[in-house]
Protein backbone atom coordinates (compact mmCIF):
# COMPACT_ATOMS: atom_id res chain seq x y z
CA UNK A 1 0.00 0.00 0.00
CA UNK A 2 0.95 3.20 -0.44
CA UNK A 3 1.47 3.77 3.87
CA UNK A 4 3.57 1.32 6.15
CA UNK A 5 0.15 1.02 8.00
CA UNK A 6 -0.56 -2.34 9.02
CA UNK A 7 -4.67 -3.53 7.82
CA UNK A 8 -5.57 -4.74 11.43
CA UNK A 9 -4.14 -1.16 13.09
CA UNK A 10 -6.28 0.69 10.05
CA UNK A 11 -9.46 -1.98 11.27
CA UNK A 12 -8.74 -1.01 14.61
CA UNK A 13 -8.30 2.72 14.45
CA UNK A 14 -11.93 2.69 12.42
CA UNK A 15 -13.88 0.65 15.03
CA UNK A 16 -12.45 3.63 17.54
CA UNK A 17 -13.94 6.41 15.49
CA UNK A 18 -17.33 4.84 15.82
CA UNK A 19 -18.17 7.20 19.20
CA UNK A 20 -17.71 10.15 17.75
CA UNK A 21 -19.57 9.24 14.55
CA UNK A 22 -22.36 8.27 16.73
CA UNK A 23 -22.24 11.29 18.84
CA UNK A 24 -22.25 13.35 15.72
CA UNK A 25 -25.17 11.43 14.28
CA UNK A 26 -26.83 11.59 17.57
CA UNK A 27 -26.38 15.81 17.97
CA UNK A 28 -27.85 15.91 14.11
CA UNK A 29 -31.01 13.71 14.53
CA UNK A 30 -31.84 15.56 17.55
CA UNK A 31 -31.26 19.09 16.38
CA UNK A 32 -33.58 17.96 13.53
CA UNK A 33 -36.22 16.57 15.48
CA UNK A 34 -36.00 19.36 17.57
CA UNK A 35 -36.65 22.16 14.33
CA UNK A 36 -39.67 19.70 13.20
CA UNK A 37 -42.59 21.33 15.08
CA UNK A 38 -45.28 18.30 14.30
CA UNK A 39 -42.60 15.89 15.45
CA UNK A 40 -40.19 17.24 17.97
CA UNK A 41 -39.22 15.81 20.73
CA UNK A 42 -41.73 17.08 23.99
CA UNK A 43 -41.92 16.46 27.78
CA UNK A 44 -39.49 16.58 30.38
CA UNK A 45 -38.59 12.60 29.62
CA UNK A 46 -37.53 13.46 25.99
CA UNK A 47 -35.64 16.47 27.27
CA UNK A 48 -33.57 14.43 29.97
CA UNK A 49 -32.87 11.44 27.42
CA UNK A 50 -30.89 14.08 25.20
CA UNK A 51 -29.65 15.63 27.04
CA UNK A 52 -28.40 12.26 28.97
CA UNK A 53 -27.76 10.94 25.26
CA UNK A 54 -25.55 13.98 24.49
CA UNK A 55 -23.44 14.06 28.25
CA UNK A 56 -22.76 10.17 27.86
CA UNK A 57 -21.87 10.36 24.24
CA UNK A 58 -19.25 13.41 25.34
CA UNK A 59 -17.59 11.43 27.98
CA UNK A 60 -17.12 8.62 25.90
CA UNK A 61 -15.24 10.84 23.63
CA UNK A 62 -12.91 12.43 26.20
CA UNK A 63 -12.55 9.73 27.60
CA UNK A 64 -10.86 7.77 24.33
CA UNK A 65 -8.71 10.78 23.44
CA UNK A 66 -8.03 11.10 27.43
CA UNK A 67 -6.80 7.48 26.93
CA UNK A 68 -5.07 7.38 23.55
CA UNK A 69 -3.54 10.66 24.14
CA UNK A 70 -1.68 8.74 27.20
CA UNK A 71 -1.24 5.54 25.64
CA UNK A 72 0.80 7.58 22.56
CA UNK A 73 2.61 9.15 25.14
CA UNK A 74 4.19 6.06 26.69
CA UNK A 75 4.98 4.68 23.37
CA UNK A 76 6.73 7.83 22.71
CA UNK A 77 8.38 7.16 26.09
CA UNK A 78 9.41 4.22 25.35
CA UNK A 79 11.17 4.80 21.95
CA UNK A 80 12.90 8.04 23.26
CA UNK A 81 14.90 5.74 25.75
């Protein structure tokens, strides 16, 4: 291939995108459902489930850079020894 990437890093590195594609997915069904007047979302339950949807989809984002960010470190670590 054209980069020294190896396929089951590139695999890997895609299933680890998935969160944010689903947070991103998640913040533009809901801002669309939410400019629908007929159909938005209406109650205090649908208003606590995005909201909840939204804070748990956020954390699971910081928390995989939080992680990967340290795990990169070390490995940088590592090779600077």
């Amino acid at each position: 291939g054209v980069t020294s990437i190896k396929l089951a890093h590139y695999a890997l590195s895609l299933f680890f995108i998935l969160p944010g594609t689903v947070l991103y997915c998640f913040i533009g069904a809901t801002a669309g459902s939410l400019t629908e007047s007929e159909s938005a979302a209406s109650g205090p339950v649908a208003i606590v489930s995005i909201v909840v949807g939204l804070l748990f989809g956020l954390l699971a984002v910081f928390a995989i850079s939080y992680y990967a960010k340290r795990e990169f470190n070390t490995i940088i670590a590592k090779q600077g020894q």
